[in-house]
PDB file of N, CA and C in Angstrom:
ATOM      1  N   UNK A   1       3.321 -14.665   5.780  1.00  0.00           N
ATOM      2  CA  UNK A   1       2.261 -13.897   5.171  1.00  0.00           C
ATOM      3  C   UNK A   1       2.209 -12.541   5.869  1.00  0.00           C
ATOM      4  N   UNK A   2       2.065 -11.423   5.085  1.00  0.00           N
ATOM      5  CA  UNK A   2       1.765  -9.979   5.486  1.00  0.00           C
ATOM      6  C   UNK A   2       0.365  -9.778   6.010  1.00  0.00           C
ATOM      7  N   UNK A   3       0.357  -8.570   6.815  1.00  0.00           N
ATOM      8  CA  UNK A   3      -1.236  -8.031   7.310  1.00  0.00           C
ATOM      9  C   UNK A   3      -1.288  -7.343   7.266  1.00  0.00           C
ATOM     10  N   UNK A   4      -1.915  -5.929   7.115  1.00  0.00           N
ATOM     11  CA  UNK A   4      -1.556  -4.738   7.101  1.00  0.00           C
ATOM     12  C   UNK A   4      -2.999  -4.226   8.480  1.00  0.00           C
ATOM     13  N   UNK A   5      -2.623  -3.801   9.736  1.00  0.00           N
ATOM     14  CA  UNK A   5      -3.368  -3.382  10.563  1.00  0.00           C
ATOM     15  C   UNK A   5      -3.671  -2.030  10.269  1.00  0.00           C
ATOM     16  N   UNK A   6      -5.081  -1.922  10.062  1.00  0.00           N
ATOM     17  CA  UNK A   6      -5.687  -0.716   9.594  1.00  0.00           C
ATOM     18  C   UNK A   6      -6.120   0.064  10.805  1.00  0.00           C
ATOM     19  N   UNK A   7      -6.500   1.407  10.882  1.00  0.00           N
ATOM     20  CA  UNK A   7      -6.896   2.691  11.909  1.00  0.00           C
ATOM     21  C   UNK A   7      -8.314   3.299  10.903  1.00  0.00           C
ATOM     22  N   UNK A   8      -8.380   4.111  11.077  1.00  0.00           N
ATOM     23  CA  UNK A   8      -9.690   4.852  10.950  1.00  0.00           C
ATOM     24  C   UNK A   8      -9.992   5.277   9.256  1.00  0.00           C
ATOM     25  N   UNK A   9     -10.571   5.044   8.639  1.00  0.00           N
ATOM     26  CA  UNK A   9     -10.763   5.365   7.219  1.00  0.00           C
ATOM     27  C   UNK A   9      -9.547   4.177   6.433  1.00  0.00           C
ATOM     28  N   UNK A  10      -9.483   3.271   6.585  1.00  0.00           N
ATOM     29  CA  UNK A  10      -8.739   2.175   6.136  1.00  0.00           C
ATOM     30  C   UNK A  10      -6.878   2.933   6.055  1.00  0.00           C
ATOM     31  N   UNK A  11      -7.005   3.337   7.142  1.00  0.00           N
ATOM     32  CA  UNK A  11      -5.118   4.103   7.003  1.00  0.00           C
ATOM     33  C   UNK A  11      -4.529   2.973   7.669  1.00  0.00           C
ATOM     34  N   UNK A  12      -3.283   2.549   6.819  1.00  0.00           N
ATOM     35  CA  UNK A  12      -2.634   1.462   7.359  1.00  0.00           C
ATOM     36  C   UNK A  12      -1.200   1.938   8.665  1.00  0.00           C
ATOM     37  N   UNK A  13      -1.677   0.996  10.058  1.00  0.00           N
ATOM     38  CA  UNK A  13      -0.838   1.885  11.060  1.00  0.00           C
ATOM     39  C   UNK A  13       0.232   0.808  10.957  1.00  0.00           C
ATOM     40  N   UNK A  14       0.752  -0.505  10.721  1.00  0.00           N
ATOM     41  CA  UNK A  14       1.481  -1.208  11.072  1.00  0.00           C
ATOM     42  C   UNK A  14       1.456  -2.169   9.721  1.00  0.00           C
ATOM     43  N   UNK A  15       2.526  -3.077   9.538  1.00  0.00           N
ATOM     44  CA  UNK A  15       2.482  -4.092   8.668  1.00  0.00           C
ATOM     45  C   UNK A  15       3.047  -4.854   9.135  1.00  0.00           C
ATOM     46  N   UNK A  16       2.344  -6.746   9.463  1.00  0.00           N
ATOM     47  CA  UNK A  16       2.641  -7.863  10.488  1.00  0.00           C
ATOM     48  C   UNK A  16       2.525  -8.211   9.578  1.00  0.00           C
ATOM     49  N   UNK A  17       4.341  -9.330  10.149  1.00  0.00           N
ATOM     50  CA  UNK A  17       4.295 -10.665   9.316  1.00  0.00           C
ATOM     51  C   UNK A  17       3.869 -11.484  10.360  1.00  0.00           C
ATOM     52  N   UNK A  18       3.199 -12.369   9.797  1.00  0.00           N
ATOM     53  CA  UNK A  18       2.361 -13.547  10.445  1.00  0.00           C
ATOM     54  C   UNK A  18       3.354 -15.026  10.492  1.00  0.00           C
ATOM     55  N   UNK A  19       3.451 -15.711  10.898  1.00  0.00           N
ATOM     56  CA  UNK A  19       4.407 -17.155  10.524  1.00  0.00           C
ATOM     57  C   UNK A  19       3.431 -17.783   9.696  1.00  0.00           C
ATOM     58  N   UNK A  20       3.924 -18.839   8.952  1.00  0.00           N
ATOM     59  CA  UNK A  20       3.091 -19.439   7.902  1.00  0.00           C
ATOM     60  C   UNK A  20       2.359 -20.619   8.772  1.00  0.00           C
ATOM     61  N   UNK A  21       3.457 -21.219   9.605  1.00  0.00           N
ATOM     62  CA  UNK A  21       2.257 -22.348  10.796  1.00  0.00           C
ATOM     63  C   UNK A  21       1.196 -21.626  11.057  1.00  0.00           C
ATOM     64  N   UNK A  22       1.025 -20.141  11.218  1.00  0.00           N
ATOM     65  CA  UNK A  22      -0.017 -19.880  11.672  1.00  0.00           C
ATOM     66  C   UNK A  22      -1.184 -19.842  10.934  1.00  0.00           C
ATOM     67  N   UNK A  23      -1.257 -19.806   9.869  1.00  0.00           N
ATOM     68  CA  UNK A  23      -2.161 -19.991   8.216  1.00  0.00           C
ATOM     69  C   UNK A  23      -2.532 -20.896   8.478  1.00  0.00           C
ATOM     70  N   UNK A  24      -2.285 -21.558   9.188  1.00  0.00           N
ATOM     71  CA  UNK A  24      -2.798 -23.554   8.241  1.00  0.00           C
ATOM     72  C   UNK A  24      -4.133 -23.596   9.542  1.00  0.00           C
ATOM     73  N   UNK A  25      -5.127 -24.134   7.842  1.00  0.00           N
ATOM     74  CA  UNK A  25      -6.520 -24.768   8.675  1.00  0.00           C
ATOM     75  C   UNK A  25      -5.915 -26.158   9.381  1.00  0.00           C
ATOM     76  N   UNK A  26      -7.036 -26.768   9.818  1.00  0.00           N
ATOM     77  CA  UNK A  26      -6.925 -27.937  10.431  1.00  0.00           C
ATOM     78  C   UNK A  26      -6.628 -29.046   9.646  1.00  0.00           C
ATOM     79  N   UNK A  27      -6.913 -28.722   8.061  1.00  0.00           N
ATOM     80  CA  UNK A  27      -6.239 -30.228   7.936  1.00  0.00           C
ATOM     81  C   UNK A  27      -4.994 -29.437   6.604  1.00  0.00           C
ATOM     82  N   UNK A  28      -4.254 -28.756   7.504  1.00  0.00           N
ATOM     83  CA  UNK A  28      -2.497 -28.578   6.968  1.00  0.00           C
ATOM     84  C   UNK A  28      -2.985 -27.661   5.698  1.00  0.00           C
ATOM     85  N   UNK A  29      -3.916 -26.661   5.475  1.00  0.00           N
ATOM     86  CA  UNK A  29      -3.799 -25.816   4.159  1.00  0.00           C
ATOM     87  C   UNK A  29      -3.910 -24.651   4.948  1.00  0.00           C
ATOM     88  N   UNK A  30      -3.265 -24.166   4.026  1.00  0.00           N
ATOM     89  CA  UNK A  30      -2.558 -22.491   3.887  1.00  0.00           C
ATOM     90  C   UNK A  30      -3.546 -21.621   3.487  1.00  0.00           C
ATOM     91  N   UNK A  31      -4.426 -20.927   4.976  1.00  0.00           N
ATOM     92  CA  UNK A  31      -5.590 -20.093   4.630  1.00  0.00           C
ATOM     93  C   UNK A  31      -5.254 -18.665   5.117  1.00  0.00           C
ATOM     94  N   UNK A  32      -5.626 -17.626   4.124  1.00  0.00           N
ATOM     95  CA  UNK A  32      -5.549 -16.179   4.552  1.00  0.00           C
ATOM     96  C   UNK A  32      -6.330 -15.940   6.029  1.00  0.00           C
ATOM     97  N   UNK A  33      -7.671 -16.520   5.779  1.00  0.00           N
ATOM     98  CA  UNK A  33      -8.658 -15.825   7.125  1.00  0.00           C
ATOM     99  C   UNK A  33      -8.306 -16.355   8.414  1.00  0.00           C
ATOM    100  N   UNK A  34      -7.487 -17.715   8.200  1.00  0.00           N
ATOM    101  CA  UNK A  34      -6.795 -18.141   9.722  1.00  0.00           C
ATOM    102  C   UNK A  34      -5.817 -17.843  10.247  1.00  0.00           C
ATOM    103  N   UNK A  35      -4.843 -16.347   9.648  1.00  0.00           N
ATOM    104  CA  UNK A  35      -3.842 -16.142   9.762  1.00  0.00           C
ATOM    105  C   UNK A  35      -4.815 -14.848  10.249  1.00  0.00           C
ATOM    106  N   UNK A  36      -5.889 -13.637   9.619  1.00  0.00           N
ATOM    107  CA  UNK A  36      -6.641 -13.073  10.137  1.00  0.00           C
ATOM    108  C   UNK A  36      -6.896 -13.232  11.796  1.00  0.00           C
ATOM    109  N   UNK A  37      -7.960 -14.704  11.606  1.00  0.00           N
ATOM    110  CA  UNK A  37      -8.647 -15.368  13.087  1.00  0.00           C
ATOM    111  C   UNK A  37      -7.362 -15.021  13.757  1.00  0.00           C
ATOM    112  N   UNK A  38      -6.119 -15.136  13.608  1.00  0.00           N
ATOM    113  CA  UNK A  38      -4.720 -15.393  14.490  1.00  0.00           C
ATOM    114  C   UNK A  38      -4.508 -13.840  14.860  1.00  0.00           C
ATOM    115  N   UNK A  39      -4.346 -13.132  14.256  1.00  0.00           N
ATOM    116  CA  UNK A  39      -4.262 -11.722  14.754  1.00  0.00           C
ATOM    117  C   UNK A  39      -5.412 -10.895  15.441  1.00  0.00           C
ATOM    118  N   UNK A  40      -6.248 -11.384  14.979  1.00  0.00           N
ATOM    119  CA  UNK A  40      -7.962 -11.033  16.087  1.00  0.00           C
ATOM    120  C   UNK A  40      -7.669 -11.090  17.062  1.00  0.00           C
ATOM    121  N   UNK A  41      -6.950 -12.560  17.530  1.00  0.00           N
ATOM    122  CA  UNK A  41      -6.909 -12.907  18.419  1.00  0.00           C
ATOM    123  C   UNK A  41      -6.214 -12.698  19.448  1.00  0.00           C
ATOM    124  N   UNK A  42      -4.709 -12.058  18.569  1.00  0.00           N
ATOM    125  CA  UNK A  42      -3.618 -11.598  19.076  1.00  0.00           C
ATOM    126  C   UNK A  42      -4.071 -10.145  19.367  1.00  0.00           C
ATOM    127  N   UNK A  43      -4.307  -9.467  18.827  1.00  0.00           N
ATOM    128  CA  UNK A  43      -4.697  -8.072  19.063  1.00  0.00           C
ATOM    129  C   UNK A  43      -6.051  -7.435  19.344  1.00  0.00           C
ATOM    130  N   UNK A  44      -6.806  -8.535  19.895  1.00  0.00           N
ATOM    131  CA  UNK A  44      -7.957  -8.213  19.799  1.00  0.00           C
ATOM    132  C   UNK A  44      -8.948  -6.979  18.699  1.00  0.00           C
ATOM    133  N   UNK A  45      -8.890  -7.263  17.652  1.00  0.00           N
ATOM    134  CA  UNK A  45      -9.135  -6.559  16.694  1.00  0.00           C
ATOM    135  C   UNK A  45      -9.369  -6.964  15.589  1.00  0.00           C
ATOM    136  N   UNK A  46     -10.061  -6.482  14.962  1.00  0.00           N
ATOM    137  CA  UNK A  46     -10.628  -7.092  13.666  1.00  0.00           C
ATOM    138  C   UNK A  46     -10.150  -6.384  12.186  1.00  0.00           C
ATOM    139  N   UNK A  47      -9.514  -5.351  12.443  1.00  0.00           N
ATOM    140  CA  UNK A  47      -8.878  -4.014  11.851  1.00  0.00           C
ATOM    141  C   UNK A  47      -7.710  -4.661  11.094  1.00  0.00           C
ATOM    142  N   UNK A  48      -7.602  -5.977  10.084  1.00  0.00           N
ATOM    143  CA  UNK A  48      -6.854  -6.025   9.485  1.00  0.00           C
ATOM    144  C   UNK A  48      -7.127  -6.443   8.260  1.00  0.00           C
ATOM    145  N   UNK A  49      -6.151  -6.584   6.940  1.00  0.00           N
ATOM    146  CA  UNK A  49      -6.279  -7.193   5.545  1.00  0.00           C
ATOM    147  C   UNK A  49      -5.119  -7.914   5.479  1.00  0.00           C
ATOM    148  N   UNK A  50      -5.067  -8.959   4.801  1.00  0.00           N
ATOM    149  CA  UNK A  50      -3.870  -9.151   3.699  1.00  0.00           C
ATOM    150  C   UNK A  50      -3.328  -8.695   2.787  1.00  0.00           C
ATOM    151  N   UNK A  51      -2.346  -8.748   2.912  1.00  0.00           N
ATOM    152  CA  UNK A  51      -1.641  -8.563   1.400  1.00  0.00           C
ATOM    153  C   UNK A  51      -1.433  -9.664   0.503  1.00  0.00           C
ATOM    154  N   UNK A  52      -2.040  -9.288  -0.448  1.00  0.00           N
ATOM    155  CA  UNK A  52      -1.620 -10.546  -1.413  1.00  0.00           C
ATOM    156  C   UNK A  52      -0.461 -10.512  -2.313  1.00  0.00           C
ATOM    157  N   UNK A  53      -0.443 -11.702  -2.958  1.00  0.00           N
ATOM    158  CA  UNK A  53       0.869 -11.352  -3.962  1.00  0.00           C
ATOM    159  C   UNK A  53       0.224 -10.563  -5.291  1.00  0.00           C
ATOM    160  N   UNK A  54      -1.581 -10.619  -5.552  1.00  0.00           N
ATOM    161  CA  UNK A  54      -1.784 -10.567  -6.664  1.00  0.00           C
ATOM    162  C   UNK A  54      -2.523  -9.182  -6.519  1.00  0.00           C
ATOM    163  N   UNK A  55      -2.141  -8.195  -5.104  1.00  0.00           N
ATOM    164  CA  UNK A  55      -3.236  -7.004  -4.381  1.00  0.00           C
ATOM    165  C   UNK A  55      -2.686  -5.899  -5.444  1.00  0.00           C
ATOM    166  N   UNK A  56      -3.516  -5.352  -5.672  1.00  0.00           N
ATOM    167  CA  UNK A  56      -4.003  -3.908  -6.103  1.00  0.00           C
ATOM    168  C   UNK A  56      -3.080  -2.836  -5.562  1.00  0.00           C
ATOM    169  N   UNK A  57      -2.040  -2.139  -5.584  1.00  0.00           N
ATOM    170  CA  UNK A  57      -1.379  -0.757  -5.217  1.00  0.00           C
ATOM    171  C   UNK A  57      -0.418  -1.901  -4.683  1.00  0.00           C
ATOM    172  N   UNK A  58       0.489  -0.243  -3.554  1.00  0.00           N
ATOM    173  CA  UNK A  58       1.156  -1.163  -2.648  1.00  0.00           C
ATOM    174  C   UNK A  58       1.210  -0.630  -1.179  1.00  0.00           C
ATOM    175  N   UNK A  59       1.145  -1.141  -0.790  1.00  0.00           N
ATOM    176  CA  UNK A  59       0.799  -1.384   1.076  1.00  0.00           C
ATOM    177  C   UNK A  59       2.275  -1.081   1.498  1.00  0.00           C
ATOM    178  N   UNK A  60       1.818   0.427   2.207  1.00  0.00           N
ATOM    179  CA  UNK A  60       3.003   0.931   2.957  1.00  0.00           C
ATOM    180  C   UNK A  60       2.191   1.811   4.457  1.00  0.00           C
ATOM    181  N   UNK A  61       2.986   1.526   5.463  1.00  0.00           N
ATOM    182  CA  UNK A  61       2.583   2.715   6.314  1.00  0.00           C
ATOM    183  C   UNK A  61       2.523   3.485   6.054  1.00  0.00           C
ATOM    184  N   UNK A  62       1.246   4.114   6.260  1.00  0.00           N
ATOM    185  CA  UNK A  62       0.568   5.727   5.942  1.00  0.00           C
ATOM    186  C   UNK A  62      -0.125   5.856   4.928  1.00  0.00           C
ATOM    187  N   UNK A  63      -0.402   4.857   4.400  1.00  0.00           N
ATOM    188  CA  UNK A  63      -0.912   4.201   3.105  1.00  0.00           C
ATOM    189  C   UNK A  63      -2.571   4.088   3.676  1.00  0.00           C
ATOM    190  N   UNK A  64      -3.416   3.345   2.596  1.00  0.00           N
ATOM    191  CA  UNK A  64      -4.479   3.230   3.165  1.00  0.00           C
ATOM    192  C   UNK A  64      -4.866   2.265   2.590  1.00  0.00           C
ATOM    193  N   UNK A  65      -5.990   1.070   2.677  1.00  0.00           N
ATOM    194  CA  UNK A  65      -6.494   0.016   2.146  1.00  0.00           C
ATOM    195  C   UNK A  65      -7.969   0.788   1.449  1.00  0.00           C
ATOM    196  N   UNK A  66      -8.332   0.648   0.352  1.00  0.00           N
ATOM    197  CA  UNK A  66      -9.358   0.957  -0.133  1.00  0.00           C
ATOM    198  C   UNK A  66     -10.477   0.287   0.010  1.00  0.00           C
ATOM    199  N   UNK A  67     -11.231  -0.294   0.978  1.00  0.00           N
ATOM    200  CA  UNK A  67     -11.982  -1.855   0.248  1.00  0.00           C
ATOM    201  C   UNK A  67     -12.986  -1.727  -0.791  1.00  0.00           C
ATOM    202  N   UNK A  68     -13.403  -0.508  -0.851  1.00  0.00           N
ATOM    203  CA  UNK A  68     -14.604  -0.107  -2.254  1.00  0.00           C
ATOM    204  C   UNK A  68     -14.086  -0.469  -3.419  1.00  0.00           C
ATOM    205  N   UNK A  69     -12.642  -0.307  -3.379  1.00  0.00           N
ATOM    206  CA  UNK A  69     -11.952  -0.298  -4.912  1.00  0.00           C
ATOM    207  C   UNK A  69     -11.030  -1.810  -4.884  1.00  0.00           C
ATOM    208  N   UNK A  70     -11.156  -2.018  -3.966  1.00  0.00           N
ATOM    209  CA  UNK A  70      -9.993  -3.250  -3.556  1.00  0.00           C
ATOM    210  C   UNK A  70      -8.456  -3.130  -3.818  1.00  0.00           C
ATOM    211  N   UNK A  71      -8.254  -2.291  -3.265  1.00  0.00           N
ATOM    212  CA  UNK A  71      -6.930  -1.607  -3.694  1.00  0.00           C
ATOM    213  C   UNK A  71      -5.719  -0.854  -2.298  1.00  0.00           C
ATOM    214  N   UNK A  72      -4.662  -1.071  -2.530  1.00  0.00           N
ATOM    215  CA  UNK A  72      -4.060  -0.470  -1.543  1.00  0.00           C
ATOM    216  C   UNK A  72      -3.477   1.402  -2.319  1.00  0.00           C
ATOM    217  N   UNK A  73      -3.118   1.774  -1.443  1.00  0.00           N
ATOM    218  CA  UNK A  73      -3.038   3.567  -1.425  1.00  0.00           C
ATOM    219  C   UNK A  73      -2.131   3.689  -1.099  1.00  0.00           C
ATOM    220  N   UNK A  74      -0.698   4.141  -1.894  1.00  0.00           N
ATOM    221  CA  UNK A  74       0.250   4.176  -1.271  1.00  0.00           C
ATOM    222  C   UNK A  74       0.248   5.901  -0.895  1.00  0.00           C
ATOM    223  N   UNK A  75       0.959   6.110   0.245  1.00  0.00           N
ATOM    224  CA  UNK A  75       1.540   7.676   0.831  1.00  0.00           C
ATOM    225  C   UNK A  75       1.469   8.480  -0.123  1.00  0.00           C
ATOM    226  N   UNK A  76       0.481   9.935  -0.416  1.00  0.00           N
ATOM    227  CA  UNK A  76       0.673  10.448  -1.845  1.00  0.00           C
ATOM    228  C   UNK A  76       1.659  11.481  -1.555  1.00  0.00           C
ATOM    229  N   UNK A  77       2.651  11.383  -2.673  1.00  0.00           N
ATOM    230  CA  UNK A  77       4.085  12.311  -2.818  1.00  0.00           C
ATOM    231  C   UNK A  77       3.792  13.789  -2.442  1.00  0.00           C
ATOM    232  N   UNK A  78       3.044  14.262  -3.467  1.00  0.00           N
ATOM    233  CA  UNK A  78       2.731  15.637  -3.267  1.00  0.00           C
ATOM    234  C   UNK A  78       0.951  16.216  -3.098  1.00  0.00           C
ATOM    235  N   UNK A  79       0.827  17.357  -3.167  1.00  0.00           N
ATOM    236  CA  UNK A  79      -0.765  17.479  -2.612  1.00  0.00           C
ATOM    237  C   UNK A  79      -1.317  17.396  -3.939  1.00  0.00           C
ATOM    238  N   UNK A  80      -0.509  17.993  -5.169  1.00  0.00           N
ATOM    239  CA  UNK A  80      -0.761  18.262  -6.866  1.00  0.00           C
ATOM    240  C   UNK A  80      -1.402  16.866  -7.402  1.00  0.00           C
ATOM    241  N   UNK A  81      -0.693  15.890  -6.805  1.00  0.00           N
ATOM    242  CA  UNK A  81      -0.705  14.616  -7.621  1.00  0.00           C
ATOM    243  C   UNK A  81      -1.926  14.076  -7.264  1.00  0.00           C
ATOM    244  N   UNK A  82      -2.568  13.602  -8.351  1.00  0.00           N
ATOM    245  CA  UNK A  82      -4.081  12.630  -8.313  1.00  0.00           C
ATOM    246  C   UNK A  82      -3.300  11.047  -8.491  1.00  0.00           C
ATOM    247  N   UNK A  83      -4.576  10.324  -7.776  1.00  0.00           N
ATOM    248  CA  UNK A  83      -4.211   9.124  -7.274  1.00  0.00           C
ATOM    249  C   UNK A  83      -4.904   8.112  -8.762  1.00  0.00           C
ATOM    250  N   UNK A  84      -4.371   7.547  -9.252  1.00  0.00           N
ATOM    251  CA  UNK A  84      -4.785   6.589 -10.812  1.00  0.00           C
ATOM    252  C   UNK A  84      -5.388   5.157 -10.243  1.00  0.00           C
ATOM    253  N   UNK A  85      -6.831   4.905 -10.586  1.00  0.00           N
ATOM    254  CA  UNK A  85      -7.037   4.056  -9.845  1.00  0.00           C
ATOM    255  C   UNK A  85      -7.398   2.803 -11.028  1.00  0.00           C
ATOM    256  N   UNK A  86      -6.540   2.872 -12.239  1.00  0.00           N
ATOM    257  CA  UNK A  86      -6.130   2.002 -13.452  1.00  0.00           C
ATOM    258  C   UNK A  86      -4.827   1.522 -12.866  1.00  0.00           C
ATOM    259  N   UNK A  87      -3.312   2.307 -12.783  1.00  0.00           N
ATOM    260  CA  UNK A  87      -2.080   1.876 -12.616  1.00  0.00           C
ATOM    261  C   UNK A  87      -2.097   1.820 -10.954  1.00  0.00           C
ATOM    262  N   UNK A  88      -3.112   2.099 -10.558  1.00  0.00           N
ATOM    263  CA  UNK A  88      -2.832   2.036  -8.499  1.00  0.00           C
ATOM    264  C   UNK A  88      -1.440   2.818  -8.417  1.00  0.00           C
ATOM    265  N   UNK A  89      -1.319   3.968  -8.879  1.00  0.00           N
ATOM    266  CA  UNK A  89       0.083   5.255  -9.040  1.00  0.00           C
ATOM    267  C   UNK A  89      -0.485   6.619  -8.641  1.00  0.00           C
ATOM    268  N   UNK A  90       0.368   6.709  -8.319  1.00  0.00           N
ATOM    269  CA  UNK A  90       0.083   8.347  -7.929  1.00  0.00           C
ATOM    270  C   UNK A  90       0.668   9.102  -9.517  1.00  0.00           C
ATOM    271  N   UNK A  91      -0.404  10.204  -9.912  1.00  0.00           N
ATOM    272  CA  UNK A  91      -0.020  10.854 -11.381  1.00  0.00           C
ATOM    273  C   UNK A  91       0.334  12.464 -11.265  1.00  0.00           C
ATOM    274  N   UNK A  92       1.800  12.725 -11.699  1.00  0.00           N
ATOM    275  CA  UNK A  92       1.851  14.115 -11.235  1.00  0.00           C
ATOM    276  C   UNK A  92       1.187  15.161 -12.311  1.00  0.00           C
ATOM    277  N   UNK A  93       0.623  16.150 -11.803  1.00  0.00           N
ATOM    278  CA  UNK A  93      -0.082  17.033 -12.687  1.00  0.00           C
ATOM    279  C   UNK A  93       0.649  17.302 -14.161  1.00  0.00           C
ATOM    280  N   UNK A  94       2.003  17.690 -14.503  1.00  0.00           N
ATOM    281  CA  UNK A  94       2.571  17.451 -15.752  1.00  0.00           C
ATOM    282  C   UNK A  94       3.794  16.146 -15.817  1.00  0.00           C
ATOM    283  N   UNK A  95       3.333  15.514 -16.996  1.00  0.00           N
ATOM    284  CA  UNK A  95       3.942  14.410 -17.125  1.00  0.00           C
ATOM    285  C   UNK A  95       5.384  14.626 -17.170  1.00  0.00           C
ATOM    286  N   UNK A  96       6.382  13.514 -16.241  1.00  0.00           N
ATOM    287  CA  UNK A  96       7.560  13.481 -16.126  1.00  0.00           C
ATOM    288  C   UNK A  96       8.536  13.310 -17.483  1.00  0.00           C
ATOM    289  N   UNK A  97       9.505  13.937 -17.943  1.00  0.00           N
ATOM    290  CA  UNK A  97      10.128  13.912 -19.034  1.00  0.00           C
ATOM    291  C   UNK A  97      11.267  12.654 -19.003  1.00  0.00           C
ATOM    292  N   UNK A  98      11.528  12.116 -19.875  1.00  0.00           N
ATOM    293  CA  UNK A  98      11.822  10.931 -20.325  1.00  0.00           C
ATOM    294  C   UNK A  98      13.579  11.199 -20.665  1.00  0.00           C
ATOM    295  N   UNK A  99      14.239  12.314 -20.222  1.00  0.00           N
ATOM    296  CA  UNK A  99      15.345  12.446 -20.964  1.00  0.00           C
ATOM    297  C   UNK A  99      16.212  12.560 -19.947  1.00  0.00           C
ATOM    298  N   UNK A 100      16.137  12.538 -18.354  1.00  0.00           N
ATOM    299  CA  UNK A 100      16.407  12.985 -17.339  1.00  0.00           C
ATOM    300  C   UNK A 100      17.781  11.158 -17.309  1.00  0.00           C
ATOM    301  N   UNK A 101      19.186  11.416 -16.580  1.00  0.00           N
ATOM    302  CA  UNK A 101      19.816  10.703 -16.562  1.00  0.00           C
ATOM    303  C   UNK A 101      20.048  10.297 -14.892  1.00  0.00           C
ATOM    304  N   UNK A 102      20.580   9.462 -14.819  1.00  0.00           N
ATOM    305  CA  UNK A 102      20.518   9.021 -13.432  1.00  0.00           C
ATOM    306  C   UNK A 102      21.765  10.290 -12.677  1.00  0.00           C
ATOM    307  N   UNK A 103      22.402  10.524 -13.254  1.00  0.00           N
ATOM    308  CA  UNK A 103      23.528  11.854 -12.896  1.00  0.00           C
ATOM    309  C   UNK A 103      23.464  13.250 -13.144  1.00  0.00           C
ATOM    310  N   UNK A 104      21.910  12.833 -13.546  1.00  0.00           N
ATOM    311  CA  UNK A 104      21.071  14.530 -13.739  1.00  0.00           C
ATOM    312  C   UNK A 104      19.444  13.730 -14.060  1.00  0.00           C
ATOM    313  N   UNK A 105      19.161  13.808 -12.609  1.00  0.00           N
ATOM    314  CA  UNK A 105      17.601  12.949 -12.798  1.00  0.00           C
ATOM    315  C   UNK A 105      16.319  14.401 -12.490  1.00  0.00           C
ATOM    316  N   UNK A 106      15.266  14.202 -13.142  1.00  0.00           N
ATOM    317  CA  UNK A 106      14.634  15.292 -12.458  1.00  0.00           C
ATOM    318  C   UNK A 106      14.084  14.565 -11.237  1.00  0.00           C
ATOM    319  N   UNK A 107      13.925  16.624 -10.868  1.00  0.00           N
ATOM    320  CA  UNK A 107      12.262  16.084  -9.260  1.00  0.00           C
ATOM    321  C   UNK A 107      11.729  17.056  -9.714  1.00  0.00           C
ATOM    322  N   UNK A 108      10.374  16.368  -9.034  1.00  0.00           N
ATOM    323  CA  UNK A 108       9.523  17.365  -8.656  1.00  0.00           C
ATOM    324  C   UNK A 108       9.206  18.728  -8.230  1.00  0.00           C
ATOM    325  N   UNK A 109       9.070  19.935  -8.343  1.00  0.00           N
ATOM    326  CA  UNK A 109       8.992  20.904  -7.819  1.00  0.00           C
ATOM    327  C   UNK A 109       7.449  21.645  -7.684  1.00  0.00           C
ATOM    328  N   UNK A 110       7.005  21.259  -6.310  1.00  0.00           N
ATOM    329  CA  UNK A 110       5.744  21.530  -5.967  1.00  0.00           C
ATOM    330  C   UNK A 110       5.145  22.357  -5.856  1.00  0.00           C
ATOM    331  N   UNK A 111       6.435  23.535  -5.933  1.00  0.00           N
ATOM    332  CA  UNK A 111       5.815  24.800  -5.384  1.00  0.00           C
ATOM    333  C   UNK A 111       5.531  25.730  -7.076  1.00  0.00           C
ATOM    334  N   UNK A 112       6.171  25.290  -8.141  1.00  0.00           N
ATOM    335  CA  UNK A 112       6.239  25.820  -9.433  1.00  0.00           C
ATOM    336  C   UNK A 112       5.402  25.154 -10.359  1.00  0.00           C
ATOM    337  N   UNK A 113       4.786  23.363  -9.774  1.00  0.00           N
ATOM    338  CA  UNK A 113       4.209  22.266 -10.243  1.00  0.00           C
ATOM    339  C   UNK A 113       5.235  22.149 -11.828  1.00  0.00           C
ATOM    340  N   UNK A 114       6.550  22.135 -11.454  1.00  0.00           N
ATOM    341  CA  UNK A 114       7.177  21.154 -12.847  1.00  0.00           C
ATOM    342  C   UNK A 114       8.512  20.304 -12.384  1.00  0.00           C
ATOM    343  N   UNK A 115       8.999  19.910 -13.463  1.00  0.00           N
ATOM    344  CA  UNK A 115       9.702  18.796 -13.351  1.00  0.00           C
ATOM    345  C   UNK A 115      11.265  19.819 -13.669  1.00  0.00           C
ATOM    346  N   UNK A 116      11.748  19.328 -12.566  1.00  0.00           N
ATOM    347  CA  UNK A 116      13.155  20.440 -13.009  1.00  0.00           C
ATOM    348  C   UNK A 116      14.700  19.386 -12.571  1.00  0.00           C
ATOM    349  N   UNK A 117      15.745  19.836 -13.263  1.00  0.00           N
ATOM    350  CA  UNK A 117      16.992  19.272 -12.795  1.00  0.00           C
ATOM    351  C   UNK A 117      18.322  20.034 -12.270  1.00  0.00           C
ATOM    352  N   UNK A 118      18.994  19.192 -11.332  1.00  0.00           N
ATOM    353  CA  UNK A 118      20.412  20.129 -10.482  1.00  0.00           C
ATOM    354  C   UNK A 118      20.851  20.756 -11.677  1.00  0.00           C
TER     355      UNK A 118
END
């Protein structure tokens, strides 16, 4: 099971895998908050979440845990881009064009805010 150890404003500084023996209540079931209790304990700290399989965004260092929204925050690409808190995506100010090939893909260009290719 994943953890994601949080810092100041829910910014995620680390991501621990936990062993699954360590999950299990006392009578042999597979609990999130005892895999929690286990890292409290280990790190003296209370500064963590799970990741679930069924969580909201995706949980990366530098990322942030939302808990208002219940959602993870992934690293935003550029400063332009607003964060979609329907698709948990980062949305770039003009929509990406659909015609771009993997041997001529666009990027981003932040400083012009459009979508351009080599």
């Amino acid at each position: 099971m994943q953890y994601c150890k949080l810092g100041i404003n829910g910014k995620i500084l680390n991501i621990i895998e936990v062993a699954d023996q360590d999950c299990f209540d006392a009578d042999g079931n597979f609990d999130n908050n005892i895999g929690l209790e286990f890292l409290e304990s280990v790190f003296n700290s209370t500064l963590f979440c799970p990741i679930l399989l069924n969580s909201n965004g995706n949980a990366e260092i530098g990322g942030k845990w939302d808990e208002d929204n219940n959602c993870f925050i992934s690293v935003q690409p550029f400063n332009s881009w607003t964060f979609n808190m329907t698709t948990y995506e980062w949305d770039p100010p003009v929509v990406k064009p659909d015609d771009g090939t993997p041997d001529n893909p666009y990027s981003w260009d932040e400083s012009n805010q459009e979508w351009t290719q080599k």
